[in-house]
PDB file of N, CA and C in Angstrom:
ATOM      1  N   UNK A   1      75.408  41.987  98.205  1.00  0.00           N
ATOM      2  CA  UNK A   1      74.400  43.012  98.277  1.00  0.00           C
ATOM      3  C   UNK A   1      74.525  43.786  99.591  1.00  0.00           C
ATOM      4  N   UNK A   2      74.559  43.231 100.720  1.00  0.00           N
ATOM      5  CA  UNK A   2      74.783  43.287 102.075  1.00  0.00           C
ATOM      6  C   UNK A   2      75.880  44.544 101.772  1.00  0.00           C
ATOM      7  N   UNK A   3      77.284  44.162 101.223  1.00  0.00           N
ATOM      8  CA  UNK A   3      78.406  44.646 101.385  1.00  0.00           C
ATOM      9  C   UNK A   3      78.397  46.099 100.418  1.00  0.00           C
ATOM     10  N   UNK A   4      77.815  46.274  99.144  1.00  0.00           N
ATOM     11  CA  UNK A   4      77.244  47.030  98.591  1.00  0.00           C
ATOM     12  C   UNK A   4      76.313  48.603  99.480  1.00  0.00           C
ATOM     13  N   UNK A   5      75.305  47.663 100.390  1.00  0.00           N
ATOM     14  CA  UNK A   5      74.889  48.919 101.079  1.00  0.00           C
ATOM     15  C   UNK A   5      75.514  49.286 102.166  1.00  0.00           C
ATOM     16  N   UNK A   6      76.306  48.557 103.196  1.00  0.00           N
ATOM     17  CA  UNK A   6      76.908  49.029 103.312  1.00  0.00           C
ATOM     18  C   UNK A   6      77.917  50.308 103.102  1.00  0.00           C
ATOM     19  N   UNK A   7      78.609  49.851 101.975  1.00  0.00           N
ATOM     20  CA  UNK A   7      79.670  51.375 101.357  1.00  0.00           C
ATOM     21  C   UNK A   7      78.921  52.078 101.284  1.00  0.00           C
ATOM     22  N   UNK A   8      77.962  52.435 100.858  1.00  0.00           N
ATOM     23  CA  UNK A   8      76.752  53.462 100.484  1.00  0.00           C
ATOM     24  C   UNK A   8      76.455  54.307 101.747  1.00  0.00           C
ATOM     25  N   UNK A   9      76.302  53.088 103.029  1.00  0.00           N
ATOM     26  CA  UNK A   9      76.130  54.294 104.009  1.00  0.00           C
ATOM     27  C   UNK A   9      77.210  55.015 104.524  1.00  0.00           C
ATOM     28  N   UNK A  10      78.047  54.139 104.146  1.00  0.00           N
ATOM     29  CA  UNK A  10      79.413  54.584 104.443  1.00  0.00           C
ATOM     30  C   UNK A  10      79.354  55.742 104.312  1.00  0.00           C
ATOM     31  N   UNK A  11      79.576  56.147 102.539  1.00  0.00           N
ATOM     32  CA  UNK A  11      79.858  57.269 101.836  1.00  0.00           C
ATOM     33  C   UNK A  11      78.851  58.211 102.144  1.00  0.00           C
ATOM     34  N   UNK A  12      77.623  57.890 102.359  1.00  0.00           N
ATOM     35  CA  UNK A  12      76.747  59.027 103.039  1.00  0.00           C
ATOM     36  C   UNK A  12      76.929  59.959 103.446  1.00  0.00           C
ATOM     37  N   UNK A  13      77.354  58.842 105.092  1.00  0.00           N
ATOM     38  CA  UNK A  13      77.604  59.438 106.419  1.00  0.00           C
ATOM     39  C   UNK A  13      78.518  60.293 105.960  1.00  0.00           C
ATOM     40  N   UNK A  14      79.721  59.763 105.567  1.00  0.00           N
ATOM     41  CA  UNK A  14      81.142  60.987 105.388  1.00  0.00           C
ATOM     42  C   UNK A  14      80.960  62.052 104.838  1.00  0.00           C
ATOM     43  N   UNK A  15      79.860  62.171 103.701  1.00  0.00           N
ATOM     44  CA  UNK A  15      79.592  62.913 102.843  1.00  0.00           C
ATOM     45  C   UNK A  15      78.897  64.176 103.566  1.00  0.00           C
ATOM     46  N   UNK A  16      78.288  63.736 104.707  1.00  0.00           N
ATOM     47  CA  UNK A  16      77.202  64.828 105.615  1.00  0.00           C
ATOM     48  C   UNK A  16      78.329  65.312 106.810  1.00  0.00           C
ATOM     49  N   UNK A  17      79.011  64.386 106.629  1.00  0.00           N
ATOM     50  CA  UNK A  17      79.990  64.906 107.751  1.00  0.00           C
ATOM     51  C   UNK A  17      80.771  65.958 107.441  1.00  0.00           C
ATOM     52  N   UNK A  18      81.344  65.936 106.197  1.00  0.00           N
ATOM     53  CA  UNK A  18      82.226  67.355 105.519  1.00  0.00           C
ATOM     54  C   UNK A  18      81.150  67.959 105.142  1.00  0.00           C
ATOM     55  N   UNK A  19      79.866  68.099 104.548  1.00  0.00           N
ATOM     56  CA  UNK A  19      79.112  68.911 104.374  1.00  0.00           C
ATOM     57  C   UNK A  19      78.773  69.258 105.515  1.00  0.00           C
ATOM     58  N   UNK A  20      78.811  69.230 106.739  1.00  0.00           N
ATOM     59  CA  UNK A  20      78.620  70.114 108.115  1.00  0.00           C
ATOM     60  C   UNK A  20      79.340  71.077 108.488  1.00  0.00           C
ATOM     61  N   UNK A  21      80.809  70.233 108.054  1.00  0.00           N
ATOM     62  CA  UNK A  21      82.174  70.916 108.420  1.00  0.00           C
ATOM     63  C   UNK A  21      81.948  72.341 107.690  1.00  0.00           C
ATOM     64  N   UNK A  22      82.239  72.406 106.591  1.00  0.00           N
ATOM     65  CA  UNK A  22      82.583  73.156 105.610  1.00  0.00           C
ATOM     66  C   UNK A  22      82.055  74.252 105.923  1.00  0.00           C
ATOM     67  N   UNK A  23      80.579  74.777 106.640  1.00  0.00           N
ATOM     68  CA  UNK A  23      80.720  75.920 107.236  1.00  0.00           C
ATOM     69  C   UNK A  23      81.627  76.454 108.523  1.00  0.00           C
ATOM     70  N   UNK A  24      81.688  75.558 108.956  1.00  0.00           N
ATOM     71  CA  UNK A  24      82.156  76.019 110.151  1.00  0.00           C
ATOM     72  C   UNK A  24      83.988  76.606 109.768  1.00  0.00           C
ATOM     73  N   UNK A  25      84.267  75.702 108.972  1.00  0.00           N
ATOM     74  CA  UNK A  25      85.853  75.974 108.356  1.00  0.00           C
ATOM     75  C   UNK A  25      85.814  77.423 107.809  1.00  0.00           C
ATOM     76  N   UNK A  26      85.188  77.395 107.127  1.00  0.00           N
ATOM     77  CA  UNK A  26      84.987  78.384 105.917  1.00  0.00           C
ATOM     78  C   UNK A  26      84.894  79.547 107.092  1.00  0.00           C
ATOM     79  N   UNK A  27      84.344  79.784 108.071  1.00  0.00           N
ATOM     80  CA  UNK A  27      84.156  81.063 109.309  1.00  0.00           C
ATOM     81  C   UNK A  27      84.932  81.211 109.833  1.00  0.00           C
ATOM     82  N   UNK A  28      85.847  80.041 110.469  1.00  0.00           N
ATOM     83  CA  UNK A  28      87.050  79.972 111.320  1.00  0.00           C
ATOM     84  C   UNK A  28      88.060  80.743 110.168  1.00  0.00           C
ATOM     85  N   UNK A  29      87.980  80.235 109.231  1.00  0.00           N
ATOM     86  CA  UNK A  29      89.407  81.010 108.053  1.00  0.00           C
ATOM     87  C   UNK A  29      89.180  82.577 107.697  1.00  0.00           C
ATOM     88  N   UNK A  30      87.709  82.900 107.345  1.00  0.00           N
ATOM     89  CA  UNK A  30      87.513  84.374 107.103  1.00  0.00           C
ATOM     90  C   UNK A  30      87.695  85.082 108.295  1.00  0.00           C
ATOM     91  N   UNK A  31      88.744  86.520 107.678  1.00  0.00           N
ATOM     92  CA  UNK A  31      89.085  86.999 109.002  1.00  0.00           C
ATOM     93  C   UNK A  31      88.099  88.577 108.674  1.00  0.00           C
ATOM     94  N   UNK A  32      87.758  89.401 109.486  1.00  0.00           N
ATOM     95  CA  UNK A  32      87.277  90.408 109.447  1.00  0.00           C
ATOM     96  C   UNK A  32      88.000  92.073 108.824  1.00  0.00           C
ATOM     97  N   UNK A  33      88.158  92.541 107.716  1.00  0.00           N
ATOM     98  CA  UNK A  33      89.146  93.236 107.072  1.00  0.00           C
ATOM     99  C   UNK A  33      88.937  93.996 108.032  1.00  0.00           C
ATOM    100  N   UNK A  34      87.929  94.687 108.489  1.00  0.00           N
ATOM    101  CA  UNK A  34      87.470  95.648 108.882  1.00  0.00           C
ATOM    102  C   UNK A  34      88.099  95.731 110.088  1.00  0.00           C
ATOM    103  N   UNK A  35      87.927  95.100 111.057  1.00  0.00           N
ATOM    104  CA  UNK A  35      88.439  95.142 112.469  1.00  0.00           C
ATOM    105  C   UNK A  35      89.533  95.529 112.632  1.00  0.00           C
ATOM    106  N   UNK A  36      90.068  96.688 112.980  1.00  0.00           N
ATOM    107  CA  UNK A  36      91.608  97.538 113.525  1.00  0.00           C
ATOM    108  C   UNK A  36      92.475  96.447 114.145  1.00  0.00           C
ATOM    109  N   UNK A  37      93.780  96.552 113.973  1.00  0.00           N
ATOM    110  CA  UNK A  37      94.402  96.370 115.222  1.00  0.00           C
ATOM    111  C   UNK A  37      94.376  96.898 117.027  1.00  0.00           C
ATOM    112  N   UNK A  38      94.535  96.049 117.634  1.00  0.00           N
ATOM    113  CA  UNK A  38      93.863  96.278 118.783  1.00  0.00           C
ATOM    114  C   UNK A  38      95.274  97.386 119.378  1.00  0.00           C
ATOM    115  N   UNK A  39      94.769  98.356 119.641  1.00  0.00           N
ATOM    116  CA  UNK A  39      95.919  99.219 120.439  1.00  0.00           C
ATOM    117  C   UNK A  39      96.281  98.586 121.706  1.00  0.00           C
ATOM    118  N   UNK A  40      95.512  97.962 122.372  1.00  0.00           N
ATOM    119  CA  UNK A  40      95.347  97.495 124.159  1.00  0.00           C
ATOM    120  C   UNK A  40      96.713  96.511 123.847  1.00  0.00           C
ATOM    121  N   UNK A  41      97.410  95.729 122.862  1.00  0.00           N
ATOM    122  CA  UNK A  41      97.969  94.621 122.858  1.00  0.00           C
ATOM    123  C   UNK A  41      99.637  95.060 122.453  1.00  0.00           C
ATOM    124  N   UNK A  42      99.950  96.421 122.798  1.00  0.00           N
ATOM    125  CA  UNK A  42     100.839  96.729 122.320  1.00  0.00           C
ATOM    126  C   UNK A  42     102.180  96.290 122.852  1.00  0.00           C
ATOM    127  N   UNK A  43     103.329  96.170 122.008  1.00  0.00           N
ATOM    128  CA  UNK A  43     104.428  95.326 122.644  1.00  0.00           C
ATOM    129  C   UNK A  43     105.902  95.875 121.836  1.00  0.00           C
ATOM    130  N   UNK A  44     107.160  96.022 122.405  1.00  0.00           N
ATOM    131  CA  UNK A  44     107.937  96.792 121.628  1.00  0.00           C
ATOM    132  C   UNK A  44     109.239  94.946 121.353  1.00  0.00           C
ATOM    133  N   UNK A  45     109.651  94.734 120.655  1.00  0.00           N
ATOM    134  CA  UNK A  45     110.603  93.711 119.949  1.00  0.00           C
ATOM    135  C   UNK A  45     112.180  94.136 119.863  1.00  0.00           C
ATOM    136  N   UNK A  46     112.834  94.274 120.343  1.00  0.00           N
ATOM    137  CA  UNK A  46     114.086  93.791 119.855  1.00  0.00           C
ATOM    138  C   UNK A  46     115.046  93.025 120.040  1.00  0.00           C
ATOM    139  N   UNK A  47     115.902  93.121 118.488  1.00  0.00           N
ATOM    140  CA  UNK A  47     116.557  91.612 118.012  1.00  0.00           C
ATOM    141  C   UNK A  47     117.257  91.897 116.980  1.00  0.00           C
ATOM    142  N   UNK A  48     117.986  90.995 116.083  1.00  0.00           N
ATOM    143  CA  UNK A  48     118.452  90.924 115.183  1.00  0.00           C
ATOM    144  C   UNK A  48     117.226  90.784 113.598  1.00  0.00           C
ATOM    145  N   UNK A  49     117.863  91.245 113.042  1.00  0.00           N
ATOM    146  CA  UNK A  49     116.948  90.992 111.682  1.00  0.00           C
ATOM    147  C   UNK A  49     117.728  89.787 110.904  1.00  0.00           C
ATOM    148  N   UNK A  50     117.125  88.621 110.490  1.00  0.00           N
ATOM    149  CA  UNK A  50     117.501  87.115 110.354  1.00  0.00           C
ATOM    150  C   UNK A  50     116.527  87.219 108.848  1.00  0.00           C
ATOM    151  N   UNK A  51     115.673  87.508 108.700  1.00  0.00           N
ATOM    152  CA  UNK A  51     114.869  87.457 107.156  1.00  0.00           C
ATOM    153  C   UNK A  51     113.884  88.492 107.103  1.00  0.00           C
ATOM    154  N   UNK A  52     113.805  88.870 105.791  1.00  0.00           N
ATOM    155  CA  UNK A  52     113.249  89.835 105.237  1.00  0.00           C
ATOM    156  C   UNK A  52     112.634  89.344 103.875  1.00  0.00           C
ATOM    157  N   UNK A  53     110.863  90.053 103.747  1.00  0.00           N
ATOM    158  CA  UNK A  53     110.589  89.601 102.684  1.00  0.00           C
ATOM    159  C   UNK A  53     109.963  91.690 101.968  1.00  0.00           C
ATOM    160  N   UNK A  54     109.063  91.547 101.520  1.00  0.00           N
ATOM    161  CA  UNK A  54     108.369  92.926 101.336  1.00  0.00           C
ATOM    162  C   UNK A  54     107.297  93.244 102.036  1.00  0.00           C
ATOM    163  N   UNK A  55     106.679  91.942 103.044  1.00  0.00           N
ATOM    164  CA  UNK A  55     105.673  92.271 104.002  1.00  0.00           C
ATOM    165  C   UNK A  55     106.315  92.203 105.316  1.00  0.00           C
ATOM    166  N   UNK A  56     107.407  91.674 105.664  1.00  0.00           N
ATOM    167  CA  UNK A  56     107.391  91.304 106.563  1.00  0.00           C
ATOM    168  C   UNK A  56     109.057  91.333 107.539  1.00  0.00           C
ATOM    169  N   UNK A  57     109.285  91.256 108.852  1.00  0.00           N
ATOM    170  CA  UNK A  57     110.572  91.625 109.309  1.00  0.00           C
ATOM    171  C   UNK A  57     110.521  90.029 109.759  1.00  0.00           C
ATOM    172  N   UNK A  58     111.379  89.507 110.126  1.00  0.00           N
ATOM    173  CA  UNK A  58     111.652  88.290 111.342  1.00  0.00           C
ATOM    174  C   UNK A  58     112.988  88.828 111.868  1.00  0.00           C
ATOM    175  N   UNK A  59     112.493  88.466 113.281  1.00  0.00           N
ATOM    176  CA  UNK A  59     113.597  89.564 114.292  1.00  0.00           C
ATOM    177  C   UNK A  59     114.160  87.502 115.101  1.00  0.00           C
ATOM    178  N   UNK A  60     115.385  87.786 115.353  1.00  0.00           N
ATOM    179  CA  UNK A  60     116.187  86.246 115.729  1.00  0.00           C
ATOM    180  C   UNK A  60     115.332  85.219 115.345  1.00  0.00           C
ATOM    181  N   UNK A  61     115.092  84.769 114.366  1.00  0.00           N
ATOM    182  CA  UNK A  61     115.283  83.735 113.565  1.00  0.00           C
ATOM    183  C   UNK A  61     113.374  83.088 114.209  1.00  0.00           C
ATOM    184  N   UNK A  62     113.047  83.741 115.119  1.00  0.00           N
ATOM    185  CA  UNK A  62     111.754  83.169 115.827  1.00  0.00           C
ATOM    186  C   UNK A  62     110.469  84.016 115.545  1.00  0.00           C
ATOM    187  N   UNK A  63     110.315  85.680 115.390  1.00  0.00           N
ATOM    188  CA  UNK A  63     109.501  86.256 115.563  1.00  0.00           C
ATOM    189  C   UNK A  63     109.292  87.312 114.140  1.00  0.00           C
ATOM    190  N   UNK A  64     107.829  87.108 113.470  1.00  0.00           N
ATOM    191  CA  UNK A  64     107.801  87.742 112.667  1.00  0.00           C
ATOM    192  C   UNK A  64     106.435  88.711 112.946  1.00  0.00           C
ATOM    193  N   UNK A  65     107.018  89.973 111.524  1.00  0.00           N
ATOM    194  CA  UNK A  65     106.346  91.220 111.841  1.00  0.00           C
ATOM    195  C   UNK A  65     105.841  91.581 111.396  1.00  0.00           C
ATOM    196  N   UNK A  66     104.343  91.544 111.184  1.00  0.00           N
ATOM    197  CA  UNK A  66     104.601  92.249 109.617  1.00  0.00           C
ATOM    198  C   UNK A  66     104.842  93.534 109.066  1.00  0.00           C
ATOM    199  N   UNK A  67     104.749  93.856 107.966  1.00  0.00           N
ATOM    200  CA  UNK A  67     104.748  95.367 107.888  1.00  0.00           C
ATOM    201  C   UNK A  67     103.306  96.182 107.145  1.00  0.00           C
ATOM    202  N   UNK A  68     103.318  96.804 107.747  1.00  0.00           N
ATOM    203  CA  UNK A  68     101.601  97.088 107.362  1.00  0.00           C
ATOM    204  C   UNK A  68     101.869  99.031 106.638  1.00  0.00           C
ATOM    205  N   UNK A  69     100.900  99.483 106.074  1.00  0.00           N
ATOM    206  CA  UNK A  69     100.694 100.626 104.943  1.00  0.00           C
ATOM    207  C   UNK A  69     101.475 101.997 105.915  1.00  0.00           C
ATOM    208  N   UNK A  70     101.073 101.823 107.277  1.00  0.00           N
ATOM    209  CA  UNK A  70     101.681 103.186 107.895  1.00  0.00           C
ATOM    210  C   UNK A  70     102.786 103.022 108.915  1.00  0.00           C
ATOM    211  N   UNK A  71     103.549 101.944 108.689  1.00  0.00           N
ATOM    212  CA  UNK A  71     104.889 101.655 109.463  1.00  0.00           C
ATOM    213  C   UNK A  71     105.839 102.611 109.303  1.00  0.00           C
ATOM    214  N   UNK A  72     106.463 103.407 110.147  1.00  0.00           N
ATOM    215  CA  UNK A  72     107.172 104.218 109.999  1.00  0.00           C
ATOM    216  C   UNK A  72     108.626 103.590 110.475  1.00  0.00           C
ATOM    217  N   UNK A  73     109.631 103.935 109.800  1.00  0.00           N
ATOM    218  CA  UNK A  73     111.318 103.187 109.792  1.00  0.00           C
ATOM    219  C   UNK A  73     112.223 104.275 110.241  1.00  0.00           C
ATOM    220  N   UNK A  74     113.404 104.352 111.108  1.00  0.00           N
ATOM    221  CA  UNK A  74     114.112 105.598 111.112  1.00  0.00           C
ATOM    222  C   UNK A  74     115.484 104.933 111.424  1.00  0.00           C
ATOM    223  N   UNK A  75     116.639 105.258 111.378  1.00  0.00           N
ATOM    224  CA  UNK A  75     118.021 105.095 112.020  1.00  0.00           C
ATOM    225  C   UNK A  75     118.623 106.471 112.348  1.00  0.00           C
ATOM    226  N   UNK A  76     118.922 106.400 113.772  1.00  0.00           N
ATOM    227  CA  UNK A  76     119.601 107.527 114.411  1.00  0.00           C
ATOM    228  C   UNK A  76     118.539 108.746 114.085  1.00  0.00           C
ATOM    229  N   UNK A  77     117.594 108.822 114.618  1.00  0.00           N
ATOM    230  CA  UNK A  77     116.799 109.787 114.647  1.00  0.00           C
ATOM    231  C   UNK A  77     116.159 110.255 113.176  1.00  0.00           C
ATOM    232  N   UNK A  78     116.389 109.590 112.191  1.00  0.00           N
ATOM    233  CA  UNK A  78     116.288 110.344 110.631  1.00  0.00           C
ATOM    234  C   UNK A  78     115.587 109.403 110.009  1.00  0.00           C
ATOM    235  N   UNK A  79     114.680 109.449 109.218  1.00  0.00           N
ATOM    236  CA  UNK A  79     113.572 108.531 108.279  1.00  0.00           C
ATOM    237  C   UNK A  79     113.772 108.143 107.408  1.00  0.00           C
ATOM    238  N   UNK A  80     113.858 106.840 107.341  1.00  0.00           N
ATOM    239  CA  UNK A  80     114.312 105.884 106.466  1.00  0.00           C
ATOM    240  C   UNK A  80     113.368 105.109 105.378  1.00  0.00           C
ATOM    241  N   UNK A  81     113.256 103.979 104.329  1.00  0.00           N
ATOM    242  CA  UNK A  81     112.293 103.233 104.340  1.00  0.00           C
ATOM    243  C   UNK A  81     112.680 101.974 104.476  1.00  0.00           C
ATOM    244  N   UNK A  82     111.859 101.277 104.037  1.00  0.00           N
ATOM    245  CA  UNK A  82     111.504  99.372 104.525  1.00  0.00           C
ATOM    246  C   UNK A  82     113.276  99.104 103.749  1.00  0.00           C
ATOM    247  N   UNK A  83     113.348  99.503 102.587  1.00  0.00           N
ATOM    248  CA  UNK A  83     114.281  98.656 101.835  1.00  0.00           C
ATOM    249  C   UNK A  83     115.485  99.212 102.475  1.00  0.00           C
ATOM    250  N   UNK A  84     115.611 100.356 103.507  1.00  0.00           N
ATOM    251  CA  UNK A  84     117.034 100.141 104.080  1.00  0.00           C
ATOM    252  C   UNK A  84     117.608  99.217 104.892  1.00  0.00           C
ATOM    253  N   UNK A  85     116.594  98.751 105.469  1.00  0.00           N
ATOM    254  CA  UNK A  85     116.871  97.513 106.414  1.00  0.00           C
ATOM    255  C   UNK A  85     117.696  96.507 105.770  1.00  0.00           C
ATOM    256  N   UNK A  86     118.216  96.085 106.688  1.00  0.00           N
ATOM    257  CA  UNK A  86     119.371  94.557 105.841  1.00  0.00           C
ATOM    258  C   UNK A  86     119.498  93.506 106.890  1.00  0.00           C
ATOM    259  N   UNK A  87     119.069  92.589 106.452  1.00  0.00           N
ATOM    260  CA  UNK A  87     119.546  91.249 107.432  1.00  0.00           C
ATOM    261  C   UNK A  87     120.645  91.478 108.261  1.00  0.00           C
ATOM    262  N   UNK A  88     120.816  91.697 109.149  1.00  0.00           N
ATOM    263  CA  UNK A  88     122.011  91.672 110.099  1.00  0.00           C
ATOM    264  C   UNK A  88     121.746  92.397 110.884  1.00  0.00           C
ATOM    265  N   UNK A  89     121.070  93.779 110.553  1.00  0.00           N
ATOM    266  CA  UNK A  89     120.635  94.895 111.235  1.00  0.00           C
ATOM    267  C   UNK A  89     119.945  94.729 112.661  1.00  0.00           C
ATOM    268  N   UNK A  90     120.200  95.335 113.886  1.00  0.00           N
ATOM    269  CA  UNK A  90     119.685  95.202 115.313  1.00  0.00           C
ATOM    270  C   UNK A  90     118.909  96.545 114.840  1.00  0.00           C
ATOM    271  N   UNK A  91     117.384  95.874 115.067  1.00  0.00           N
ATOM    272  CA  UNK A  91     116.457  96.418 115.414  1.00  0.00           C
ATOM    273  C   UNK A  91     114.829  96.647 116.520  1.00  0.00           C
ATOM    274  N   UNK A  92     114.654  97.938 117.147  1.00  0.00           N
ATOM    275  CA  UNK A  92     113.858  98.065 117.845  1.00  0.00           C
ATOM    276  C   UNK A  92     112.255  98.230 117.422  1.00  0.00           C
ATOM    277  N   UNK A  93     111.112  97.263 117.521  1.00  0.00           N
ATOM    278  CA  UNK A  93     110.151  97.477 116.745  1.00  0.00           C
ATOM    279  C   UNK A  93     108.813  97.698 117.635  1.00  0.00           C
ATOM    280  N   UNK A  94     107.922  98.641 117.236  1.00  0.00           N
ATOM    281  CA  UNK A  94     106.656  98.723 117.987  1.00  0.00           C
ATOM    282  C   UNK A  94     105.665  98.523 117.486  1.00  0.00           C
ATOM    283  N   UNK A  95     105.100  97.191 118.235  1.00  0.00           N
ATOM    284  CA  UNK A  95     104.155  96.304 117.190  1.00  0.00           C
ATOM    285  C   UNK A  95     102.554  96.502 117.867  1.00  0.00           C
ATOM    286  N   UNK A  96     101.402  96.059 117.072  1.00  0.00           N
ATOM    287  CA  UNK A  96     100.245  95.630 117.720  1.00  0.00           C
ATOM    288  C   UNK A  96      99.855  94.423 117.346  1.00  0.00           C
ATOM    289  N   UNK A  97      98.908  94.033 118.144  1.00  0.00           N
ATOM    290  CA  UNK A  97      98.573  93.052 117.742  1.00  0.00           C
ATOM    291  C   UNK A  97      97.174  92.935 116.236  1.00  0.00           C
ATOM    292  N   UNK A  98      97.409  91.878 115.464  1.00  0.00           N
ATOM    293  CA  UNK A  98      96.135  92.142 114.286  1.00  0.00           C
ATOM    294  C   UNK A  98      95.072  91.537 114.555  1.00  0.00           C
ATOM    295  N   UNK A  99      94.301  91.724 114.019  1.00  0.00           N
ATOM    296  CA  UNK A  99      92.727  91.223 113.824  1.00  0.00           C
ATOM    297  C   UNK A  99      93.294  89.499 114.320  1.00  0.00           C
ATOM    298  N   UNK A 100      93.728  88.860 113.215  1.00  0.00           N
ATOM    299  CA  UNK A 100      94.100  87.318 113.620  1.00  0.00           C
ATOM    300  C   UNK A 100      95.230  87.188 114.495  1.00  0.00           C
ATOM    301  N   UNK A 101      95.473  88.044 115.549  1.00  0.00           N
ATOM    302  CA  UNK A 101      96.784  87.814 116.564  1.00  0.00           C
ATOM    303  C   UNK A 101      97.750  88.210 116.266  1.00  0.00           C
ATOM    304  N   UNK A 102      98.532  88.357 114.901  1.00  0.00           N
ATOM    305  CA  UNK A 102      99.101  88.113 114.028  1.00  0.00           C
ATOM    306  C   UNK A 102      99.912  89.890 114.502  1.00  0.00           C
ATOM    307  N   UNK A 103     101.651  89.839 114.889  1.00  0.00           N
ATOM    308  CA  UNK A 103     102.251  90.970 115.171  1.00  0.00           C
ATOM    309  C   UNK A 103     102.427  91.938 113.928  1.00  0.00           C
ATOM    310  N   UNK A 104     101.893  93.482 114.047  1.00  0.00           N
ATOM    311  CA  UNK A 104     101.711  94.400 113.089  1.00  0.00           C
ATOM    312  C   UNK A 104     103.268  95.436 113.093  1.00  0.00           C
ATOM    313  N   UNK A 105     103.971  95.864 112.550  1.00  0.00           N
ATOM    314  CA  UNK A 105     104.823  97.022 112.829  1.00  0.00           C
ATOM    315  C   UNK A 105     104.304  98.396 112.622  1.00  0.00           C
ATOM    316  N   UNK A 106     104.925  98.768 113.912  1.00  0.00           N
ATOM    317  CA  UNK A 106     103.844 100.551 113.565  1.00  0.00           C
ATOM    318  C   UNK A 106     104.828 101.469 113.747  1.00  0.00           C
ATOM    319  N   UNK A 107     106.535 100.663 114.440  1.00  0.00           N
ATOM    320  CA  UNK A 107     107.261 101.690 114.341  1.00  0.00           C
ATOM    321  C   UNK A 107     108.953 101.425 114.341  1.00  0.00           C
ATOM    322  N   UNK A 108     109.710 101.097 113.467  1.00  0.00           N
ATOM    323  CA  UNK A 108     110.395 100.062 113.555  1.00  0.00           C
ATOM    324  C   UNK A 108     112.011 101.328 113.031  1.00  0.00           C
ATOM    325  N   UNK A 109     112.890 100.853 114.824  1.00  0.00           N
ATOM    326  CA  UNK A 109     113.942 101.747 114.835  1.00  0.00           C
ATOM    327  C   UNK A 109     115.423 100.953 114.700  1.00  0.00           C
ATOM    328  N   UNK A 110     115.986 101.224 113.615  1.00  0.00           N
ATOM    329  CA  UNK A 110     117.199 100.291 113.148  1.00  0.00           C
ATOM    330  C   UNK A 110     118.552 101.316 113.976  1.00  0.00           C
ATOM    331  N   UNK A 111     119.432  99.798 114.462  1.00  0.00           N
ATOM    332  CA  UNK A 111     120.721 100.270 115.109  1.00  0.00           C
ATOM    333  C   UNK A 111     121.395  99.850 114.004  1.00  0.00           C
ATOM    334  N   UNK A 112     122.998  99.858 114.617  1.00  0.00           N
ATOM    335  CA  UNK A 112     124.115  99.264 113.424  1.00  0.00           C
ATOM    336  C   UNK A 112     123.704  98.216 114.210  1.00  0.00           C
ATOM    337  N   UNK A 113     124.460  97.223 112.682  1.00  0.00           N
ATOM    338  CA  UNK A 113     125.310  96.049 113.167  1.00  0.00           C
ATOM    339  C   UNK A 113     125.287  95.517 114.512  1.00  0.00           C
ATOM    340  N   UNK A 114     126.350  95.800 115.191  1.00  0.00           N
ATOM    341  CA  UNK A 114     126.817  95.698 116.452  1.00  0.00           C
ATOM    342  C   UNK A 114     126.203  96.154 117.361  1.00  0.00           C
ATOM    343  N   UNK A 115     124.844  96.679 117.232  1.00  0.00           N
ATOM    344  CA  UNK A 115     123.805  97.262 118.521  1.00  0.00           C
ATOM    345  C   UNK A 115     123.543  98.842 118.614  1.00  0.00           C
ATOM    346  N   UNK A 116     123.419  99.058 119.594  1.00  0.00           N
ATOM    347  CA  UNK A 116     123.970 100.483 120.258  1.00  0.00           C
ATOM    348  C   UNK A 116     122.438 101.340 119.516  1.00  0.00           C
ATOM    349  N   UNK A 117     121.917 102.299 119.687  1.00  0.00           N
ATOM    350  CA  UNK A 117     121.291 103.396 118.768  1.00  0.00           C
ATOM    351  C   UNK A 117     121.460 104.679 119.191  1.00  0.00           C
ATOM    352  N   UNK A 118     120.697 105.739 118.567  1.00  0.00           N
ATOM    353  CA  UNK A 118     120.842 106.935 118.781  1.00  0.00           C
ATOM    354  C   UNK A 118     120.339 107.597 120.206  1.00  0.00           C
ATOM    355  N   UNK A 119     119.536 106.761 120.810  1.00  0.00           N
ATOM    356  CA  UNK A 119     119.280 106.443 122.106  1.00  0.00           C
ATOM    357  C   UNK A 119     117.524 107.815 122.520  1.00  0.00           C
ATOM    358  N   UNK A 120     117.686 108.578 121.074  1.00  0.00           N
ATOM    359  CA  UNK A 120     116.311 109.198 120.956  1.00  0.00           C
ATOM    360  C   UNK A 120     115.157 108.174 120.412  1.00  0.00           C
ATOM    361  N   UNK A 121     113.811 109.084 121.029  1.00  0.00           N
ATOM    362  CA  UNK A 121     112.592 108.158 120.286  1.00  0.00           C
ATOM    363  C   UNK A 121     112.339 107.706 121.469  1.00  0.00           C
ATOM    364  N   UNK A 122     110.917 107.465 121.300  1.00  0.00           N
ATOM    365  CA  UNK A 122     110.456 106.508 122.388  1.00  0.00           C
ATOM    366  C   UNK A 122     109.306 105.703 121.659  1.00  0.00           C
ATOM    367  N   UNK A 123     109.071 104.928 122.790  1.00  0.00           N
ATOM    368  CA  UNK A 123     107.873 103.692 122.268  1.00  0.00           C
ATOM    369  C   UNK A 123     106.852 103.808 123.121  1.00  0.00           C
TER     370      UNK A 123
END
């Protein structure tokens, strides 16, 4: 009987314990749509392009980008889009930071291969 109520408070306690949690989780995870990227956090990237998905760049195998609705793409001075890019590609990118920290692309300038660019443009 003893051992019986026991478990009971057991399961209680635990039970009030994730029912406490669960707001606090649930706030920490919702992020704010609304909130801009912060201009103040701005930072320019370059590197190699190592993976590519449809949101997103990863520049040497460590740093990803994402790509957001008004990212603008160019090689050698001329306007390009997302799908010209190719894994291998050395590229220069001008990012902000997002609502969740999280690096945005706002302006992303592709060299060849082997480096080098058109040496116009600025960031």
């Amino acid at each position: 009987m003893q051992s019986l109520t026991s478990i009971r408070q057991l399961v209680f306690g635990f039970i009030t314990a994730v029912a406490l949690m669960v707001p606090v989780i649930s706030k920490a995870q919702v992020a704010n749509p609304s909130t801009p990227p912060s201009e103040t956090d701005n930072s320019v990237i370059t590197g190699q392009v190592t993976d590519k998905s449809s949101s997103m760049l990863m520049i040497d195998a460590k740093t990803v980008v994402g790509i957001i609705t008004n990212t603008t793409f160019s090689r050698g001075g001329q306007s390009i889009t997302f799908n010209d890019i190719k894994i291998g590609d050395t590229v220069k990118v001008a990012t902000v930071k997002g609502a969740q920290g999280d690096l945005l692309a706002t302006k992303v300038e592709v060299f060849s291969k082997t480096g080098g660019g058109s040496g116009a443009g600025s960031y």
